[in-house]
Protein backbone atom coordinates (compact mmCIF):
# COMPACT_ATOMS: atom_id res chain seq x y z
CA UNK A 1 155.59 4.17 -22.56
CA UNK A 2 153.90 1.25 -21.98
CA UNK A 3 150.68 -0.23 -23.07
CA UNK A 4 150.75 -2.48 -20.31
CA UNK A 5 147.45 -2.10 -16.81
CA UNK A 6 147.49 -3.20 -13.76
CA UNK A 7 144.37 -4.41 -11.77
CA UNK A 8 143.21 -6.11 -8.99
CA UNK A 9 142.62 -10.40 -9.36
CA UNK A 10 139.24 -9.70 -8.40
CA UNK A 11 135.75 -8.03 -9.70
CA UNK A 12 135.61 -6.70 -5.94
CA UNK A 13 138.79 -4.13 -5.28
CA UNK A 14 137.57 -4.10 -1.15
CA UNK A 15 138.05 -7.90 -1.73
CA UNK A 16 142.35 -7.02 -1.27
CA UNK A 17 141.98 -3.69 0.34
CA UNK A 18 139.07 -3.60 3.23
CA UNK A 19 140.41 -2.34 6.50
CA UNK A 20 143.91 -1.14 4.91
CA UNK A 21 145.23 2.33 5.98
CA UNK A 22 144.51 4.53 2.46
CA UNK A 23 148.28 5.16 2.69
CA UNK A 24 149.02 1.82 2.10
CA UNK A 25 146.47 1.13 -0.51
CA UNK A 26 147.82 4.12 -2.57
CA UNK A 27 151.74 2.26 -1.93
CA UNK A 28 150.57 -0.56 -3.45
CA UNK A 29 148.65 1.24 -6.21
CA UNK A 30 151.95 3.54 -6.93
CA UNK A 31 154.18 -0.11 -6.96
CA UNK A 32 151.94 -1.30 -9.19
CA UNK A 33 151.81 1.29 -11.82
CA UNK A 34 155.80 1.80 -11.49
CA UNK A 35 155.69 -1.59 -12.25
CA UNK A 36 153.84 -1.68 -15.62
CA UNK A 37 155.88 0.92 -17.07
CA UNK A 38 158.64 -1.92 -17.35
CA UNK A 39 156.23 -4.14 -19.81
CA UNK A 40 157.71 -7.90 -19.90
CA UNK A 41 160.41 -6.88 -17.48
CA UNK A 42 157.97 -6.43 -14.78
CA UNK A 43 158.15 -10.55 -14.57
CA UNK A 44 161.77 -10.60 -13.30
CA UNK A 45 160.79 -7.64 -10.32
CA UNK A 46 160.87 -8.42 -6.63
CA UNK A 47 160.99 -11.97 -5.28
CA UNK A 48 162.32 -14.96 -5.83
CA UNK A 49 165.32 -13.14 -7.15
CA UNK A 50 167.27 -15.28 -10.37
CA UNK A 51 164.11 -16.72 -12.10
CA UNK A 52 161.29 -15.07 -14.16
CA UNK A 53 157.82 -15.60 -13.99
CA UNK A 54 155.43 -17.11 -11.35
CA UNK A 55 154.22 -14.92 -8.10
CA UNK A 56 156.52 -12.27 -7.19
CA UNK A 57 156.16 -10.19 -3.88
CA UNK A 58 157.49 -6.60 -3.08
CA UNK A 59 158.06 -5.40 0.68
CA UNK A 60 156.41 -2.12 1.26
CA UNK A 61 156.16 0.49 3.27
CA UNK A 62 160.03 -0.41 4.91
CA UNK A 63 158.97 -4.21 5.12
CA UNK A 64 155.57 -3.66 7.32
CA UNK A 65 153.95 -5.34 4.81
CA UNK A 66 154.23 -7.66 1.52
CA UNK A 67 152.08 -7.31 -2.06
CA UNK A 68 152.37 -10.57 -3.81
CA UNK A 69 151.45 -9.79 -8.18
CA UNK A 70 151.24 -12.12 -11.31
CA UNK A 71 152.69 -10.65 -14.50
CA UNK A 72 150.26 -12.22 -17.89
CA UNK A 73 152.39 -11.01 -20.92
CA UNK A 74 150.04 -12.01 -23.08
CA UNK A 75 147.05 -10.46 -21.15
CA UNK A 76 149.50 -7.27 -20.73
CA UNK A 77 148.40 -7.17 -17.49
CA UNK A 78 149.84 -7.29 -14.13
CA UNK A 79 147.70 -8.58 -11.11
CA UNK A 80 147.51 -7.66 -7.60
CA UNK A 81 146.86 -10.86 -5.76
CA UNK A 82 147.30 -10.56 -2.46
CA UNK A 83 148.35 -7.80 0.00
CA UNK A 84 149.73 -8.05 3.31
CA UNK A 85 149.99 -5.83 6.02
CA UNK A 86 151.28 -6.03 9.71
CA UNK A 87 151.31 -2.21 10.59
């Protein structure tokens, strides 16, 4: 198991998820703890596809929406930084 967290960018959580449906907040909260379980790897997830690092992105919810996350190895941390939704 990981020792790896997740978290939002932000002191403010309602900063990335005021006026989401709770269904897609908890989506995006599931993604990102599926996501922290792979440590390191979690860098080379989602998009852009054949390079590491950077701001990767995840469709959810069958491509209604996007989250967009940093992976910090050395914080162990990955960040939610943005989240997306068109309903």
């Amino acid at each position: 198991m990981s020792d790896w967290r997740w978290e939002y960018n932000t002191d403010d959580p309602a900063y990335h998820t005021n006026g989401l449906p709770t269904g897609v907040v908890a989506e995006v909260e599931r993604l990102a703890t599926e996501l922290v379980a792979l440590g390191r790897d979690a860098a080379r997830a989602g998009h852009p596809t054949g390079r590491e690092g950077g701001l990767r992105s995840f469709d959810i919810l069958g491509g209604r929406g996007v989250v967009q996350f940093l992976v910090v190895p050395r914080h162990e941390c990955l960040y939610v930084c943005n989240i997306i939704w068109s309903g």
